[in-house]
N, C-alpha and C. Protein backbone atom coordinates (compact mmCIF):
# COMPACT_ATOMS: atom_id res chain seq x y z
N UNK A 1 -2.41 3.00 -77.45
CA UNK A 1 -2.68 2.17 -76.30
C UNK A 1 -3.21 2.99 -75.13
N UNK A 2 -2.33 4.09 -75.12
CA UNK A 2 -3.07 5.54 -74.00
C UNK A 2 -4.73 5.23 -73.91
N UNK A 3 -4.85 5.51 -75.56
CA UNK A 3 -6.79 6.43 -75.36
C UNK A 3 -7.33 4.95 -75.00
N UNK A 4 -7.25 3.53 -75.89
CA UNK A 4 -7.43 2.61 -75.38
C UNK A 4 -8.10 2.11 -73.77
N UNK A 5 -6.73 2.50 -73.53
CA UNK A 5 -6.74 2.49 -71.91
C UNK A 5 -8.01 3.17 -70.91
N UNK A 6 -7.79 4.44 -71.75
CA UNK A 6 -8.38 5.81 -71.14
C UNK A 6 -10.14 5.40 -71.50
N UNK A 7 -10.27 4.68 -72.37
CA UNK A 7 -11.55 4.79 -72.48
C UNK A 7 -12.31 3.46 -72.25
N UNK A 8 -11.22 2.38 -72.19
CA UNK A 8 -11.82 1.33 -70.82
C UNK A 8 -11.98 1.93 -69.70
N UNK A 9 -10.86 2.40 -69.35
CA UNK A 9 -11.20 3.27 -67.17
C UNK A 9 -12.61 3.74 -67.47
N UNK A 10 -13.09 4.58 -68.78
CA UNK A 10 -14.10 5.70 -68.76
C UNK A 10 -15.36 4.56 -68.82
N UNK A 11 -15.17 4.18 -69.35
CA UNK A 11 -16.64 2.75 -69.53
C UNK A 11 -16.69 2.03 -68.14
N UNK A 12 -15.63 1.50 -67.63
CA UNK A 12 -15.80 0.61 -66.54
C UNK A 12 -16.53 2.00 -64.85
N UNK A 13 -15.71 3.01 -65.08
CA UNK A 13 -16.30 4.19 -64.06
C UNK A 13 -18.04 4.27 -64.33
N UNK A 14 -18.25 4.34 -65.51
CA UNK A 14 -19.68 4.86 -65.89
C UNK A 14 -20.46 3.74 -65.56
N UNK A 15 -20.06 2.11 -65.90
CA UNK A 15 -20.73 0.97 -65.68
C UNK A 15 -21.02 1.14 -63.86
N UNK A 16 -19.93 1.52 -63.15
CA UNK A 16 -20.45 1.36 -62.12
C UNK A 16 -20.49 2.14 -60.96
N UNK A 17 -20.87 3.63 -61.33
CA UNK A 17 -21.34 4.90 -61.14
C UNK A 17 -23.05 4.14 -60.08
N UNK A 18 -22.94 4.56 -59.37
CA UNK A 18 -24.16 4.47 -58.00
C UNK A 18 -24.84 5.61 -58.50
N UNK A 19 -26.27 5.23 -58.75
CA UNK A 19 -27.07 6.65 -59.14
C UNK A 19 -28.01 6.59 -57.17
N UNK A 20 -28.26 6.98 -56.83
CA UNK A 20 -29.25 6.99 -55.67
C UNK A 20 -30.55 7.88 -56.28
N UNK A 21 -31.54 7.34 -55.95
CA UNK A 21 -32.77 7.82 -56.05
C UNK A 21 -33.63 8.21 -54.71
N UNK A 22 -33.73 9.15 -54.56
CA UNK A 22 -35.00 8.79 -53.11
C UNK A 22 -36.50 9.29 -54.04
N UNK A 23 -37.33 8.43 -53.10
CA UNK A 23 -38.69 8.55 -53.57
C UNK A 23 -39.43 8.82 -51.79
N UNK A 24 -40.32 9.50 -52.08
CA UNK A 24 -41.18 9.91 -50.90
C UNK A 24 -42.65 10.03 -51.03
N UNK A 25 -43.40 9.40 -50.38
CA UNK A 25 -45.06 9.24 -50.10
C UNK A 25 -45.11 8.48 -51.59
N UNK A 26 -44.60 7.49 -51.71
CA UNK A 26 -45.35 6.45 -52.90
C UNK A 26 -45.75 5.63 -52.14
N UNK A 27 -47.15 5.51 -53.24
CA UNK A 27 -48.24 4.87 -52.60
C UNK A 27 -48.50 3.55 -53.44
N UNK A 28 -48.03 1.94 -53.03
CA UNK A 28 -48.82 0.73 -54.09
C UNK A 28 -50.12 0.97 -54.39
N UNK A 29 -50.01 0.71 -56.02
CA UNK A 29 -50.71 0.68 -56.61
C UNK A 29 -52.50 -0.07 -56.49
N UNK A 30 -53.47 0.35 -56.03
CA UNK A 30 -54.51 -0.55 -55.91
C UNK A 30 -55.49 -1.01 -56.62
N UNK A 31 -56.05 -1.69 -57.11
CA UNK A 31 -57.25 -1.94 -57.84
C UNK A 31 -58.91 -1.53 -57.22
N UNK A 32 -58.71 -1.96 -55.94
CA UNK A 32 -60.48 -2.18 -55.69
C UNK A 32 -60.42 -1.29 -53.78
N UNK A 33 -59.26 -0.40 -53.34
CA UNK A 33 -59.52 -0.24 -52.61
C UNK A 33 -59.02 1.38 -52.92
N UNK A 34 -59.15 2.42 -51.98
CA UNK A 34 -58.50 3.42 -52.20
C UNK A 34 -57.21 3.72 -50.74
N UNK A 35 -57.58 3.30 -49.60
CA UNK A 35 -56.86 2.87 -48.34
C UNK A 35 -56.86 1.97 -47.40
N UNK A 36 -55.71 2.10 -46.93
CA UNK A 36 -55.94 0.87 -45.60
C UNK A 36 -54.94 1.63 -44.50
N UNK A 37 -55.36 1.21 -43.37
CA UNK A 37 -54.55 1.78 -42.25
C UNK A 37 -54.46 1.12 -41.00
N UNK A 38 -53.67 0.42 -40.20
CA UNK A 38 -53.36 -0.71 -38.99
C UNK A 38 -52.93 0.83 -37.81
N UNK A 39 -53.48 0.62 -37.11
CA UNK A 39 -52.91 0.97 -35.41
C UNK A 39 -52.46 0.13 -34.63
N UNK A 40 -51.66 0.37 -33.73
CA UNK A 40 -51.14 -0.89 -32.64
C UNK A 40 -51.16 0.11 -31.39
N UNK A 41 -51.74 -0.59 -30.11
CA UNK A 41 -51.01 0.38 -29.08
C UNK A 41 -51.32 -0.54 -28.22
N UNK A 42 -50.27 -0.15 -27.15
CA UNK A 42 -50.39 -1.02 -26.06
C UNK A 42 -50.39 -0.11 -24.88
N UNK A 43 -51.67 -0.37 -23.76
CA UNK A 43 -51.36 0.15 -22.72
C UNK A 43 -50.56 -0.46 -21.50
N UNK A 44 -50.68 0.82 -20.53
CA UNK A 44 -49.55 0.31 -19.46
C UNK A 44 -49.65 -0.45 -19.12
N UNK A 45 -50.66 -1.26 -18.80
CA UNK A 45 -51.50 -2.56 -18.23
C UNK A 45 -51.57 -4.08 -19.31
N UNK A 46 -50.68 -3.39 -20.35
CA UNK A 46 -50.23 -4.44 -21.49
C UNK A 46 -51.55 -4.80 -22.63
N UNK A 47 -52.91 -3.98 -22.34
CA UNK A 47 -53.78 -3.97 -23.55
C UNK A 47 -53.22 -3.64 -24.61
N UNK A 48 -53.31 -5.06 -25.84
CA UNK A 48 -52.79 -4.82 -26.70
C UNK A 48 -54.14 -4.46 -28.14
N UNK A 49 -54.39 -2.91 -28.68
CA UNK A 49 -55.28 -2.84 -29.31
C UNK A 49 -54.98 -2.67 -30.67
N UNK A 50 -55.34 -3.50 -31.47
CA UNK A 50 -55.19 -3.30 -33.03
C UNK A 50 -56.74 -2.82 -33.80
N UNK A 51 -56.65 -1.51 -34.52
CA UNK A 51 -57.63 -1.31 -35.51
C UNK A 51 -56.71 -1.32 -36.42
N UNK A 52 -58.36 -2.07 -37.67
CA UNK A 52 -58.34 -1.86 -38.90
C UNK A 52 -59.14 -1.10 -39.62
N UNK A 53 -58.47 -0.26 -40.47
CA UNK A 53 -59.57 0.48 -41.51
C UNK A 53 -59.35 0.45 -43.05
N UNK A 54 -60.43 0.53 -43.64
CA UNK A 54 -60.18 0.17 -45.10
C UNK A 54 -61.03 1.68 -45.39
N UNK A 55 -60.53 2.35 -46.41
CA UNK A 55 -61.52 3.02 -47.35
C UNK A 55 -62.11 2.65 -49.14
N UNK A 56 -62.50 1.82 -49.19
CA UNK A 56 -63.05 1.37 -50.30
C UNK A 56 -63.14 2.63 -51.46
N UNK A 57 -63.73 1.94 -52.33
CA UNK A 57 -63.95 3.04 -53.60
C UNK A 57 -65.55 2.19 -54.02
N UNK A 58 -66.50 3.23 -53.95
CA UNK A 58 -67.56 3.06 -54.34
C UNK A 58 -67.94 2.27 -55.48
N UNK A 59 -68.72 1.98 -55.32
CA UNK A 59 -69.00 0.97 -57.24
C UNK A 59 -67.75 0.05 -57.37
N UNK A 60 -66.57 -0.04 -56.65
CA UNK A 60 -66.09 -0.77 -57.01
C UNK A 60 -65.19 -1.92 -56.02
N UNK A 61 -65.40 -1.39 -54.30
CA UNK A 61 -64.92 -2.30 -53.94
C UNK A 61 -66.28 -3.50 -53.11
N UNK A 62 -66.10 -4.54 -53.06
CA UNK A 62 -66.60 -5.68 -53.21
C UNK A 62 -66.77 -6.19 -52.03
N UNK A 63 -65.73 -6.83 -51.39
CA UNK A 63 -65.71 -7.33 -50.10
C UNK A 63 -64.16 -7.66 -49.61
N UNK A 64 -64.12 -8.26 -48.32
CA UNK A 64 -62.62 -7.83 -47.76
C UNK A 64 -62.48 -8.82 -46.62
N UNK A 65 -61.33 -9.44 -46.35
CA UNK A 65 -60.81 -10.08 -45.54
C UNK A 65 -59.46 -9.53 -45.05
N UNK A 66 -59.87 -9.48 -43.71
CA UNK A 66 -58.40 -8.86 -43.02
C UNK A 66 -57.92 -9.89 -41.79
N UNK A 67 -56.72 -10.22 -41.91
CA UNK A 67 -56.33 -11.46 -40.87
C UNK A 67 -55.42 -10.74 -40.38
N UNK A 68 -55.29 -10.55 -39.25
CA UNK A 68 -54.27 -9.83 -37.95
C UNK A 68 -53.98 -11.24 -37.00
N UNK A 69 -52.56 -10.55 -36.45
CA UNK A 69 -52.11 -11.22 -35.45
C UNK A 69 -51.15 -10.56 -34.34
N UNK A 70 -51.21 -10.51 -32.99
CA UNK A 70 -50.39 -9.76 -32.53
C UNK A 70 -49.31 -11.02 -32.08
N UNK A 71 -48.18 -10.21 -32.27
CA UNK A 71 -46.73 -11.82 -32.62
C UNK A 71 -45.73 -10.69 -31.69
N UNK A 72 -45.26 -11.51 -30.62
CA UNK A 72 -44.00 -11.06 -29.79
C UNK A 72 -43.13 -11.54 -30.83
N UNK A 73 -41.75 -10.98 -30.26
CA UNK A 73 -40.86 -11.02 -30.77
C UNK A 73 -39.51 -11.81 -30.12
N UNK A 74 -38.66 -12.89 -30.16
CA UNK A 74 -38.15 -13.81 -29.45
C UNK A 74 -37.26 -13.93 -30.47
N UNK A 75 -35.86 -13.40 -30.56
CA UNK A 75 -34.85 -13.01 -30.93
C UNK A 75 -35.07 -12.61 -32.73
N UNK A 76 -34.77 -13.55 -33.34
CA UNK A 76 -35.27 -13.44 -34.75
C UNK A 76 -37.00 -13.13 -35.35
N UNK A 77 -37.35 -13.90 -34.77
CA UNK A 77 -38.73 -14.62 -35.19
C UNK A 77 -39.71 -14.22 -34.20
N UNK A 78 -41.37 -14.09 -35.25
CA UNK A 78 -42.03 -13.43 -34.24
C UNK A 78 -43.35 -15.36 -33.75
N UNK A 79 -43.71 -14.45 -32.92
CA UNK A 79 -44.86 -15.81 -32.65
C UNK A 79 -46.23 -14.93 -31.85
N UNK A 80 -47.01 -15.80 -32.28
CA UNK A 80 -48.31 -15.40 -32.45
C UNK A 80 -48.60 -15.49 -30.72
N UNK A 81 -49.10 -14.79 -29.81
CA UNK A 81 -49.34 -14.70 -28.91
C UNK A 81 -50.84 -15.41 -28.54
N UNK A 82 -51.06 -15.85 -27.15
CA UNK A 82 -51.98 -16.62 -26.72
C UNK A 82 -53.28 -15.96 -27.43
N UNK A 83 -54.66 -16.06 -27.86
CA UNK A 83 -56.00 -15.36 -28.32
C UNK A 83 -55.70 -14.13 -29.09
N UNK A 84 -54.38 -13.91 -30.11
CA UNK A 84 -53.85 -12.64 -30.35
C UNK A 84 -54.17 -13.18 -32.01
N UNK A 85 -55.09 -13.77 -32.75
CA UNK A 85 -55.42 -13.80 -33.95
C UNK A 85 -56.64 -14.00 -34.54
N UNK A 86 -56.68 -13.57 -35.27
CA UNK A 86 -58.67 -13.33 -35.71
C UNK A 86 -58.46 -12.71 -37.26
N UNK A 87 -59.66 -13.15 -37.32
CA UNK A 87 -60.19 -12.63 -39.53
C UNK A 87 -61.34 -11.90 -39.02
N UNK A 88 -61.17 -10.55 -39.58
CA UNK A 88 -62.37 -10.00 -40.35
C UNK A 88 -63.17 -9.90 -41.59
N UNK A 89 -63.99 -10.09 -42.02
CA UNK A 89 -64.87 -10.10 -43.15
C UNK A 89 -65.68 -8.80 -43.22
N UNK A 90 -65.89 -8.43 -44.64
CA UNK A 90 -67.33 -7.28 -44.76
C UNK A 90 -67.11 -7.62 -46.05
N UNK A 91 -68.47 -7.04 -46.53
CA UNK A 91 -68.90 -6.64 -47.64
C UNK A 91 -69.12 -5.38 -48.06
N UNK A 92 -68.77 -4.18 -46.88
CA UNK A 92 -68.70 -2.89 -47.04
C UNK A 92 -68.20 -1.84 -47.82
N UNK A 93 -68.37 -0.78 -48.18
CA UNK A 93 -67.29 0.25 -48.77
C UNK A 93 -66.29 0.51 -47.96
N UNK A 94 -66.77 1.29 -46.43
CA UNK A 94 -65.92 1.22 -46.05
C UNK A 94 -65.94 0.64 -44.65
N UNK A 95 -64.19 0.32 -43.51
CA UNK A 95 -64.63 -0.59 -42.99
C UNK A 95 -63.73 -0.08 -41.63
N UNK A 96 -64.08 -0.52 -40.36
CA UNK A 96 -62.67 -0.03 -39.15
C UNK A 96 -63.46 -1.03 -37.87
N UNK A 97 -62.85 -1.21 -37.83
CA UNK A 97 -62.71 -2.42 -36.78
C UNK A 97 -61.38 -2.68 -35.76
N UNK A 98 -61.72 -2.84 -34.30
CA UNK A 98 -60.73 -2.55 -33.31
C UNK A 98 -61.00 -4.43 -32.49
N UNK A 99 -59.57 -4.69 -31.79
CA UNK A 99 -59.82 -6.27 -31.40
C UNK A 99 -58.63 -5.70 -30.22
N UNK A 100 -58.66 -6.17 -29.22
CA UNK A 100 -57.86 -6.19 -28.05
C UNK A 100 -57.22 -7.73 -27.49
N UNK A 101 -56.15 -7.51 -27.12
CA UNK A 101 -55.69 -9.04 -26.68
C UNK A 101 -54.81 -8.55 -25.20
N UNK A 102 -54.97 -9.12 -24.17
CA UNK A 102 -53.94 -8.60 -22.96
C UNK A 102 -52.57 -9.31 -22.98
N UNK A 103 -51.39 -8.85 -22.61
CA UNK A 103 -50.34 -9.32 -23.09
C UNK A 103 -49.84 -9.70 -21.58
N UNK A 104 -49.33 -10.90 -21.78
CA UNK A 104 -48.78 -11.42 -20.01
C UNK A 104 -47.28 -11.06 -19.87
N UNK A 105 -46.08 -10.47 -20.72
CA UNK A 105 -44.74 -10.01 -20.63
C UNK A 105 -44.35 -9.23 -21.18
N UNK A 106 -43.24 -8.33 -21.04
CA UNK A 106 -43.08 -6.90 -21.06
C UNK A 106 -42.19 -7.55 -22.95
N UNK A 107 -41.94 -6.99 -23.56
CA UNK A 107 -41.38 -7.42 -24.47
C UNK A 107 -41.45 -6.00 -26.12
N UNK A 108 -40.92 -7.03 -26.85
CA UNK A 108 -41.41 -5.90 -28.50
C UNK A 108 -42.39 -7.00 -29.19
N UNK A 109 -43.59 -6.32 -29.52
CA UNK A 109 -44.61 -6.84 -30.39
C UNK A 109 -45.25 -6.42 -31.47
N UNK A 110 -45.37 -6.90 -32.40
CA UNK A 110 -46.26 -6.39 -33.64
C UNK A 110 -47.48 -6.84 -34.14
N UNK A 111 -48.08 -5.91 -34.85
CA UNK A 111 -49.33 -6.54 -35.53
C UNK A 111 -49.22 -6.88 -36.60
N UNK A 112 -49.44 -7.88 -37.12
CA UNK A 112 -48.89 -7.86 -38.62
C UNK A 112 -50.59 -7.93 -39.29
N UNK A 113 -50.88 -7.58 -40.40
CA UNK A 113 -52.05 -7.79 -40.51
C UNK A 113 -52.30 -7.51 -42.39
N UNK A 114 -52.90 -8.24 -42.77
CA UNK A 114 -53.57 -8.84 -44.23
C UNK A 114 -54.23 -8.68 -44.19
N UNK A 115 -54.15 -7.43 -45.68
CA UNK A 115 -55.74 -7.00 -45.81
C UNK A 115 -55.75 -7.89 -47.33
N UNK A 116 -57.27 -8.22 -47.20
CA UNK A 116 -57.39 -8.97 -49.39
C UNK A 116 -58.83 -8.15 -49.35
N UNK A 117 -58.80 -7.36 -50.52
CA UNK A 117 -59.82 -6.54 -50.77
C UNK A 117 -60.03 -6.90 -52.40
N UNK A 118 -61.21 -6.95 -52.65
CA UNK A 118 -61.93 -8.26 -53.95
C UNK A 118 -62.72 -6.80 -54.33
N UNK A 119 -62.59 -6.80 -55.42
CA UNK A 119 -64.05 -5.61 -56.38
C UNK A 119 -63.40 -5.43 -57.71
N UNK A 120 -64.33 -4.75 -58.42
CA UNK A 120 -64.52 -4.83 -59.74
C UNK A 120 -63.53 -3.84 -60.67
N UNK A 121 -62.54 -3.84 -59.81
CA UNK A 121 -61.19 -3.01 -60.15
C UNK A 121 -59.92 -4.04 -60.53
N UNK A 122 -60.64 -4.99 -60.54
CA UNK A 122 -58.92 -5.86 -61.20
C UNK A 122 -59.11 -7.02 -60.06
N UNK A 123 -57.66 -7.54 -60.31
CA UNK A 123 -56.55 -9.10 -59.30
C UNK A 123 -57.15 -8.47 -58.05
N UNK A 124 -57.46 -9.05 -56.53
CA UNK A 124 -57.42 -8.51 -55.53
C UNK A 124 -56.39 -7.57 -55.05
N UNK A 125 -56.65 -7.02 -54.48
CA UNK A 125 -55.34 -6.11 -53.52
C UNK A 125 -54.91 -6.64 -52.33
N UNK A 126 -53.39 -7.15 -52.24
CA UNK A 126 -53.43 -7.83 -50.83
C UNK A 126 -52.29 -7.18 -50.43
N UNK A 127 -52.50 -6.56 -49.32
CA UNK A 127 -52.03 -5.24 -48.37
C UNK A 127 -51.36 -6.13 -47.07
N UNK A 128 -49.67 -5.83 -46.51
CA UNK A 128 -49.35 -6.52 -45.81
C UNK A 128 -49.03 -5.31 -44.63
N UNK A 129 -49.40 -5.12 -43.62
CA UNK A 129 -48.73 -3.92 -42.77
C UNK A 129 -48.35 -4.81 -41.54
N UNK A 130 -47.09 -4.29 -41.23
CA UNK A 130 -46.87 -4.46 -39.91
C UNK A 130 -46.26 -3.38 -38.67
N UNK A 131 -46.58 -3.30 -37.58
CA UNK A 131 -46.80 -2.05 -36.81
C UNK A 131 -46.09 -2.73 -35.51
N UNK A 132 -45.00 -2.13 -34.95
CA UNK A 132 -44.43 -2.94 -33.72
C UNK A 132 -44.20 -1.77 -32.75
N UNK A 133 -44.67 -2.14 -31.76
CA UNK A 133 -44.44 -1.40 -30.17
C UNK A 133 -43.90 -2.40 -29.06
N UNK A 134 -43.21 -1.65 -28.43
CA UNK A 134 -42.61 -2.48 -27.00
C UNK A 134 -43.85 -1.99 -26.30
N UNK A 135 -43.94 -3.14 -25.39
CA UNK A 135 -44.01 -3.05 -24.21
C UNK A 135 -43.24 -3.12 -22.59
N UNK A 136 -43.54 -2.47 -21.80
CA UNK A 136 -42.47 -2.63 -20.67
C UNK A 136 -41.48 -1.89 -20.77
C-alpha cells in the first residue's frame, strides 16, 4: 500500500509540475510581408502623430490596407477620438505613411492600427499593433 501510495504522490507531482518557458524576439509568422512597424507620439501641444510602415517582400507582396485609430482611454474601454481614424491603401513593396490628429484633453491614448497585407505568399497577413502614450 506504501509504494502504491508513493507512486500516486509521484504521478500527481509530475502531472502538475509548472514548466516555464521564456521566449524572446519571436517574430509571427508572415506570408506576403517581411515587416510592419506603428509609432505614436504626442507632442506637448497634444499633436497626436501616428506612422505606418510596411516592408514588403518583393515578387511577392501585393497590396495593403492599414486602418488606424487614435482611441483615448476612459476607464476600461478605449474610444475613437474626434477626426482620429483613417485607411490607408497601396499597392507598393514598400510603404510609411504619417497622419496627425490634435488631441483636446490631457489623458492615456493609443493607436491601435490594422495592417492586411494581400500577395502571392499565402492567406493575407493581418497585423494588429497597438502603441499607447499619455498625454498631460
Amino acid at each position: 500500500m506504501k509504494r502504491f501510495f508513493a507512486f500516486v504522490l509521484c504521478v500527481v507531482l509530475f502531472v502538475t509540475t509548472t514548466v516555464t518557458v521564456y521566449a524572446t524576439g519571436v517574430q509571427p509568422f508572415s506570408n506576403n510581408v517581411g515587416s510592419t512597424s506603428t509609432t505614436f507620439t504626442i507632442s506637448s501641444s497634444g499633436l497626436a502623430t501616428v506612422k505606418n510602415t510596411y516592408n514588403g517582400i518583393t515578387g511577392v507582396t501585393r497590396s495593403a490596407e492599414i486602418e488606424t485609430k487614435v482611441q483615448k482611454k476612459f476607464g476600461l474601454i478605449w474610444i475613437t477620438v474626434d477626426n482620429g481614424s483613417w485607411t490607408d491603401t497601396s499597392t507598393a513593396t514598400n510603404f510609411s505613411k504619417s497622419h496627425s490628429v490634435q488631441l483636446s484633453k490631457t489623458g492615456t491614448y493609443r493607436a491601435h492600427v490594422e495592417f492586411k497585407i494581400s500577395g502571392t505568399g499565402g492567406s493575407d497577413d493581418k497585423i494588429t499593433k497597438n502603441v499607447e502614450r499619455t498625454y498631460g
